[in-house]
C-alpha atoms as a PDB file:
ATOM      1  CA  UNK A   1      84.570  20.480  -0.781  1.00  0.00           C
ATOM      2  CA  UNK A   2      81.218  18.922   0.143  1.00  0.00           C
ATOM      3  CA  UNK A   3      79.935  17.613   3.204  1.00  0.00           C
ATOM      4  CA  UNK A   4      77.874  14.516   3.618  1.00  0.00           C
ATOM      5  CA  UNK A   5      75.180  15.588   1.697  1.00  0.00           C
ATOM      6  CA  UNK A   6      76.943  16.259  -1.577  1.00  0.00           C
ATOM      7  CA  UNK A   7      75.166  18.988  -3.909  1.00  0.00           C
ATOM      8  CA  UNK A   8      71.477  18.463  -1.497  1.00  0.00           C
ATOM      9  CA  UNK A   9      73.085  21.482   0.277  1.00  0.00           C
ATOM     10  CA  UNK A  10      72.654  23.935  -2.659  1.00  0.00           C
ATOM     11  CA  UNK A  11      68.854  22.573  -3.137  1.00  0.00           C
ATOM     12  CA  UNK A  12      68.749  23.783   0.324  1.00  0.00           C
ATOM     13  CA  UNK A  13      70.281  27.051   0.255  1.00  0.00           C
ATOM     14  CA  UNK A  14      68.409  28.348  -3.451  1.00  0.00           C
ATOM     15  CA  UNK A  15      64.885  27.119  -1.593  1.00  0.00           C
ATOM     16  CA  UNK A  16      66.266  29.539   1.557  1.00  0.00           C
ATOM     17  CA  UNK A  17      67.379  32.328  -0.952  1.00  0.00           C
ATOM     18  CA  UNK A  18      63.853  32.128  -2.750  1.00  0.00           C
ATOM     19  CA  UNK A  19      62.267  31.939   0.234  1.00  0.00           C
ATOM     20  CA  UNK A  20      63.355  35.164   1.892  1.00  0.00           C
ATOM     21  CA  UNK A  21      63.479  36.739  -1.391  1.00  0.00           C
ATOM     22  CA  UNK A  22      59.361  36.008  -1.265  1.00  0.00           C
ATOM     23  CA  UNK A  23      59.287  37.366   1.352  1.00  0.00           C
ATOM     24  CA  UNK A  24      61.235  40.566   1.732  1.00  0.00           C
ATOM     25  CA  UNK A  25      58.842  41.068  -1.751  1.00  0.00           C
ATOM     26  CA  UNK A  26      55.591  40.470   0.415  1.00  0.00           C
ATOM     27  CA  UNK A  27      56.635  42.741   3.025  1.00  0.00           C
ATOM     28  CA  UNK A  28      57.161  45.512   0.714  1.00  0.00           C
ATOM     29  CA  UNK A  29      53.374  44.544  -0.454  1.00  0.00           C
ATOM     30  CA  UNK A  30      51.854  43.658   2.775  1.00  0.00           C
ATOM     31  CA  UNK A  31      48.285  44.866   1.745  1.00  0.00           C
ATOM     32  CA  UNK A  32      47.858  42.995  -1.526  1.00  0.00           C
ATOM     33  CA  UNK A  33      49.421  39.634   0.081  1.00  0.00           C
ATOM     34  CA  UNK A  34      47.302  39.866   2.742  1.00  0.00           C
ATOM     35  CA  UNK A  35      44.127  40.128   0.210  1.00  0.00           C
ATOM     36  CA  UNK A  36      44.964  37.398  -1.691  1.00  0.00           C
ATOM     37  CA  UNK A  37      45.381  35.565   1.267  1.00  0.00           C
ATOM     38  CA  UNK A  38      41.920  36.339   1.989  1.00  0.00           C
ATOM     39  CA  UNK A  39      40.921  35.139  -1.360  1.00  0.00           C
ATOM     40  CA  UNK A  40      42.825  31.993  -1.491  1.00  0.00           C
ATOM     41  CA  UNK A  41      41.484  31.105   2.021  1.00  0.00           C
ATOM     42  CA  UNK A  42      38.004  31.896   0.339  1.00  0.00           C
ATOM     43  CA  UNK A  43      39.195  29.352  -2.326  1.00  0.00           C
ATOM     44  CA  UNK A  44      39.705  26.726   0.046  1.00  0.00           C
ATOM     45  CA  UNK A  45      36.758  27.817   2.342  1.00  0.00           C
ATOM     46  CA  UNK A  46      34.401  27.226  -1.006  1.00  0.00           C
ATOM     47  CA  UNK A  47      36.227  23.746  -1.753  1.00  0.00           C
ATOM     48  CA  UNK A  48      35.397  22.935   1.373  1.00  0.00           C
ATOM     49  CA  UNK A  49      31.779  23.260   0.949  1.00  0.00           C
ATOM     50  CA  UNK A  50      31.339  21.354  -1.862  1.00  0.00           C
ATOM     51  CA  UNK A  51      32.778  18.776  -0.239  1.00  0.00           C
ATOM     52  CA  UNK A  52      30.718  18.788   2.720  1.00  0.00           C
ATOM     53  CA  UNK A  53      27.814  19.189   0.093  1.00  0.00           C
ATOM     54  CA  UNK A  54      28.534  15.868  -1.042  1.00  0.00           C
ATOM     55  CA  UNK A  55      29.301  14.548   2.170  1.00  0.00           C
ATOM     56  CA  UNK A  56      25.279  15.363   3.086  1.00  0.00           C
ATOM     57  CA  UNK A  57      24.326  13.172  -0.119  1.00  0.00           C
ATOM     58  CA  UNK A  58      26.811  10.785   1.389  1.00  0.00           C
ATOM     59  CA  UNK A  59      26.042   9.862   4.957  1.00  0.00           C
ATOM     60  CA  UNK A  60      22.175  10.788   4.553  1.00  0.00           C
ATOM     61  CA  UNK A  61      21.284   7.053   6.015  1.00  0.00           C
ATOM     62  CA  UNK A  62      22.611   8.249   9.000  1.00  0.00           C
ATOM     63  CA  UNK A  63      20.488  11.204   9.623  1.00  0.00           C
ATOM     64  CA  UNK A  64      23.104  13.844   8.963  1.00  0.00           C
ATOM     65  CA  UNK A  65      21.571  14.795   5.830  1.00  0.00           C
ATOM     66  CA  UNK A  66      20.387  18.156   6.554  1.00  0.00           C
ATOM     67  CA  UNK A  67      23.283  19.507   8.918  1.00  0.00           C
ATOM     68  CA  UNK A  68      25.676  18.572   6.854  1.00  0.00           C
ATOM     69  CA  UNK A  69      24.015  20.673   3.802  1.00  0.00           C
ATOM     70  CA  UNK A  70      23.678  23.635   5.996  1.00  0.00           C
ATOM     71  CA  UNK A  71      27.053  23.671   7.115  1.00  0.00           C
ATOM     72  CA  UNK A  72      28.634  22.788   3.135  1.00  0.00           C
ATOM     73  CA  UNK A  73      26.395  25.913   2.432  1.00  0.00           C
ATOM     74  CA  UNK A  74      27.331  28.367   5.252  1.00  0.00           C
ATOM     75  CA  UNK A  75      30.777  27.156   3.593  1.00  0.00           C
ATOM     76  CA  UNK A  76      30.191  28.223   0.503  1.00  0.00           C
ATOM     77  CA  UNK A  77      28.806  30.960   1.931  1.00  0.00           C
ATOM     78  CA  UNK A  78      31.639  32.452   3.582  1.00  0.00           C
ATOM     79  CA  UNK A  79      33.867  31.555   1.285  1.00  0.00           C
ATOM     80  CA  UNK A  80      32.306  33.489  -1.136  1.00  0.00           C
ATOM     81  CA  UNK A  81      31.990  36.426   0.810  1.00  0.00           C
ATOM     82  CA  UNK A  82      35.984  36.186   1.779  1.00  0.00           C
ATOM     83  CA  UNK A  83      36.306  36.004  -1.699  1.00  0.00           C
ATOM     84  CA  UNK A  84      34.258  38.913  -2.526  1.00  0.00           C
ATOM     85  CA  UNK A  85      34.774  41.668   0.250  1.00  0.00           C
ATOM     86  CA  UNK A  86      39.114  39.981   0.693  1.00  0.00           C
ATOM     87  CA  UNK A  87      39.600  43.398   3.075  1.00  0.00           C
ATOM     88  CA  UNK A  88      36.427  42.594   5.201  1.00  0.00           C
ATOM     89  CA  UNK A  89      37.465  39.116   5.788  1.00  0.00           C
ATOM     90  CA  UNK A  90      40.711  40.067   6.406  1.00  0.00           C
ATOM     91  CA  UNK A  91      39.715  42.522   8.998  1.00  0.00           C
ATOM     92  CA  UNK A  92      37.748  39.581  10.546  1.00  0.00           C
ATOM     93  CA  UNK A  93      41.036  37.715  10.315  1.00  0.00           C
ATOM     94  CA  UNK A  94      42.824  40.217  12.365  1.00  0.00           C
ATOM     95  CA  UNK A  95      39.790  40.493  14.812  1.00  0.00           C
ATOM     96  CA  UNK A  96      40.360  36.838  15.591  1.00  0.00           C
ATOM     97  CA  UNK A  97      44.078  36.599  16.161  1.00  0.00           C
ATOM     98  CA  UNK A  98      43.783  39.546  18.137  1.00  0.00           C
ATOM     99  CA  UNK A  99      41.541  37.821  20.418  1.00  0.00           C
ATOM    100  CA  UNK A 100      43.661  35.063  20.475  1.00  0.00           C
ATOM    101  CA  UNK A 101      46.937  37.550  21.305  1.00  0.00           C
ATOM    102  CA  UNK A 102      45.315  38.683  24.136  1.00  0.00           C
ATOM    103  CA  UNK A 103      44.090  35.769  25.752  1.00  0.00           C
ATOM    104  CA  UNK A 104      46.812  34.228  25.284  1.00  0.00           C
ATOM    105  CA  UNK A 105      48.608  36.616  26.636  1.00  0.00           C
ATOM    106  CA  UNK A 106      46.331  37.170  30.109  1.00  0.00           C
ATOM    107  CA  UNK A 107      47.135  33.219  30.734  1.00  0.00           C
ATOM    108  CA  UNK A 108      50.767  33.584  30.356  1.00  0.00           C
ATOM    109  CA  UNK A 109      50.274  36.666  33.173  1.00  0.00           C
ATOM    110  CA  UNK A 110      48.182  34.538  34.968  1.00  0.00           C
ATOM    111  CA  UNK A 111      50.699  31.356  35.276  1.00  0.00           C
ATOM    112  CA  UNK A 112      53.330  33.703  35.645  1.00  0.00           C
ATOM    113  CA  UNK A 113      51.959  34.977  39.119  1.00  0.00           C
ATOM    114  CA  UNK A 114      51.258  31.401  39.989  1.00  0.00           C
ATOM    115  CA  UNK A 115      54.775  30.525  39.492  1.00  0.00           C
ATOM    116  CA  UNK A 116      56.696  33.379  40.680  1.00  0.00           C
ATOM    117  CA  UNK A 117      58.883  31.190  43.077  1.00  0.00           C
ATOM    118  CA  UNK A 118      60.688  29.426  39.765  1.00  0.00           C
ATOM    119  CA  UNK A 119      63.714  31.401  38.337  1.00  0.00           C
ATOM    120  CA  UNK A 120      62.718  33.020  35.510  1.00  0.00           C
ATOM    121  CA  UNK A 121      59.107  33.709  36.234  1.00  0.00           C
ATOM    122  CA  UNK A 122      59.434  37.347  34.753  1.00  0.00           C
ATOM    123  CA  UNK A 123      60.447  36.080  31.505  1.00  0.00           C
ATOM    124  CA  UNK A 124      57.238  34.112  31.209  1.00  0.00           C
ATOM    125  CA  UNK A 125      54.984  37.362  32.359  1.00  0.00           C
ATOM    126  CA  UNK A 126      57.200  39.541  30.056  1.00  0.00           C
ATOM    127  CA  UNK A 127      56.043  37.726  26.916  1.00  0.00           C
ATOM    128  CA  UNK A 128      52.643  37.991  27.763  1.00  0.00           C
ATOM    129  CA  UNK A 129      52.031  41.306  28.759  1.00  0.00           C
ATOM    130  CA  UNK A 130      53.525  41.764  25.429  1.00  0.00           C
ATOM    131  CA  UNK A 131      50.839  39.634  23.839  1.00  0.00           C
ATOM    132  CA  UNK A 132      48.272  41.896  25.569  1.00  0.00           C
ATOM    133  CA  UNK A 133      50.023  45.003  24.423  1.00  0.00           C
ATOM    134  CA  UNK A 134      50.089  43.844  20.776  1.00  0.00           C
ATOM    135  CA  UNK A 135      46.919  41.726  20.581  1.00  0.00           C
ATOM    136  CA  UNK A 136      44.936  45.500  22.276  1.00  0.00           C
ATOM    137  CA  UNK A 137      46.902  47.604  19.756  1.00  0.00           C
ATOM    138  CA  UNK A 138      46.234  45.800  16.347  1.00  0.00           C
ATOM    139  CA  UNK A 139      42.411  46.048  17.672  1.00  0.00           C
ATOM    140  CA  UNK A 140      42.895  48.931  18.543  1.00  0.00           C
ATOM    141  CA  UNK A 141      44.015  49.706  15.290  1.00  0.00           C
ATOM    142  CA  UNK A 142      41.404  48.097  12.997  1.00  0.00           C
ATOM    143  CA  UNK A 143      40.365  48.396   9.804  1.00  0.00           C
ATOM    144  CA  UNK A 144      44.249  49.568   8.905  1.00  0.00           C
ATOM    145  CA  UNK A 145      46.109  46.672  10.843  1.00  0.00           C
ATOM    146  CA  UNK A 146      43.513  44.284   8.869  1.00  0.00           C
ATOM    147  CA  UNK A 147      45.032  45.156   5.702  1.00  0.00           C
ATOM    148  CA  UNK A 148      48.639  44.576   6.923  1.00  0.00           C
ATOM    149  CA  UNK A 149      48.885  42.036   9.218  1.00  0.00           C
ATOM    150  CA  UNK A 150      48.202  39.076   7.367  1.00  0.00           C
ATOM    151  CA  UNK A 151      50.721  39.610   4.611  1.00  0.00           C
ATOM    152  CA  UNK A 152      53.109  40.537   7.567  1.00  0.00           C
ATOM    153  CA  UNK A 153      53.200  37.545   9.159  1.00  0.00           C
ATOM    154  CA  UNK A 154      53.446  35.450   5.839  1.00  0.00           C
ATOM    155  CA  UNK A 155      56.531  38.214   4.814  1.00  0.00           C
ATOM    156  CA  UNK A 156      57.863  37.174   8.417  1.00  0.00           C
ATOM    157  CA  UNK A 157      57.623  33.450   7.973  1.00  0.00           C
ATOM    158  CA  UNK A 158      58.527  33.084   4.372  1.00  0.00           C
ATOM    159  CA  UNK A 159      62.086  35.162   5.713  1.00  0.00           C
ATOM    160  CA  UNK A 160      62.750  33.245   9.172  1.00  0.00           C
ATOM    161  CA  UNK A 161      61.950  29.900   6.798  1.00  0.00           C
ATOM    162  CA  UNK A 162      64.498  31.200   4.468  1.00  0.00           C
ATOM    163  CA  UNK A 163      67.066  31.791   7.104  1.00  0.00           C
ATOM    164  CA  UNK A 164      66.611  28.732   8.120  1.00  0.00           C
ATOM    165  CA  UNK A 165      66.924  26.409   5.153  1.00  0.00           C
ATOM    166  CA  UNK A 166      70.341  28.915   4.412  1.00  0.00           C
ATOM    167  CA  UNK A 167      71.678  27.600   7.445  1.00  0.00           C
ATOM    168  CA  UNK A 168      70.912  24.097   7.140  1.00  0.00           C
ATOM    169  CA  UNK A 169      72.020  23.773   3.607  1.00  0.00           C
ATOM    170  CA  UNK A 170      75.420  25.760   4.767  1.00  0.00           C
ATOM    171  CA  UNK A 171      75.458  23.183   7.772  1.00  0.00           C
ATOM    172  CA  UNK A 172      74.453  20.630   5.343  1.00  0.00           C
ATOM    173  CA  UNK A 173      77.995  21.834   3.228  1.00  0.00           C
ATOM    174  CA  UNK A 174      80.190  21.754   6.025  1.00  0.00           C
ATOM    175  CA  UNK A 175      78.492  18.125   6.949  1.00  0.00           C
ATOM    176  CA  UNK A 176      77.774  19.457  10.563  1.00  0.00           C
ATOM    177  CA  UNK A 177      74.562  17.209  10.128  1.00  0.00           C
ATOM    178  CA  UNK A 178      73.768  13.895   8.172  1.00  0.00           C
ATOM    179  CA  UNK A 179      71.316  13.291   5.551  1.00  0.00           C
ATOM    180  CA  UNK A 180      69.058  11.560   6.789  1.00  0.00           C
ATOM    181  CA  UNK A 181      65.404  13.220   7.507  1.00  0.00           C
END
């Protein structure tokens, strides 16, 4: 009994099986995902820089010569040092979506109070006093929450994916949705 999208479901629900397998495995390993996340970002930091490297050479005509070497070289740079000291720069990692948490988080308060006469105002301020909270306790928390967060959030994503492909392969079966993408 298949839907509209005759075996594709089953592609769909193995990729959402393997998915939150991954990541109920990376949550049990936070730390080392999170490091080589750090070093894989490294990776891709120091690609980067060669690239810009040769984007110097490239565009020197135009007078971009030596900003564009400094900048392939802080690249390298930093990618380097992700890939040497993956705890540091994952630290830094956690520093910066902290930040961001928080922010975030005091705008959301702030439009909140602006817009207190629309229904549903409180809903709005909830979520980012929340943001606040949890943005001020994972710096509050640092260097531990450095080592865990990162992996965390990919454990979290790789699982809410998975649920996710599960249920549209399994809507997929019952041909609740068409083929077409």
């Amino acid at each position: 009994m298949n839907g509209p999208g005759g075996k594709q479901w089953m592609v769909f629900v193995a990729l959402g099986l393997a998915s939150v397998i991954l990541g109920a495995v990376a949550w049990v390993d936070a730390v080392s995902v999170t490091l080589a996340s750090a070093m894989v970002l490294g990776v891709l930091v120091m690609i980067a820089g060669v690239v810009q490297i040769f984007h110097a050479f490239a565009v020197r005509e135009t007078g971009g010569l030596l900003l564009s070497l400094l900048l392939g070289i802080a690249y390298l740079i930093c990618g380097g040092l992700l890939i040497e000291e993956p705890a540091t720069g994952s630290v830094i990692i956690t520093i910066f979506i902290a930040m961001c948490m928080v922010v975030a988080g005091m705008v959301r308060v702030i439009v909140a109070f602006q817009n207190r006469a629309i229904s549903g105002w409180w809903m709005v301020l909830l979520g980012g006093l929340v943001s606040v909270v949890v943005g001020t306790m994972l710096y509050a928390t640092l260097p531990w929450s450095g080592l865990w967060l990162v992996g965390t959030l990919i454990a979290i994503e790789l699982i809410v994916a998975g649920v996710g492909w599960i249920q549209f392969g399994l809507a997929l079966r019952r041909g609740m949705i068409g083929t077409g993408f």
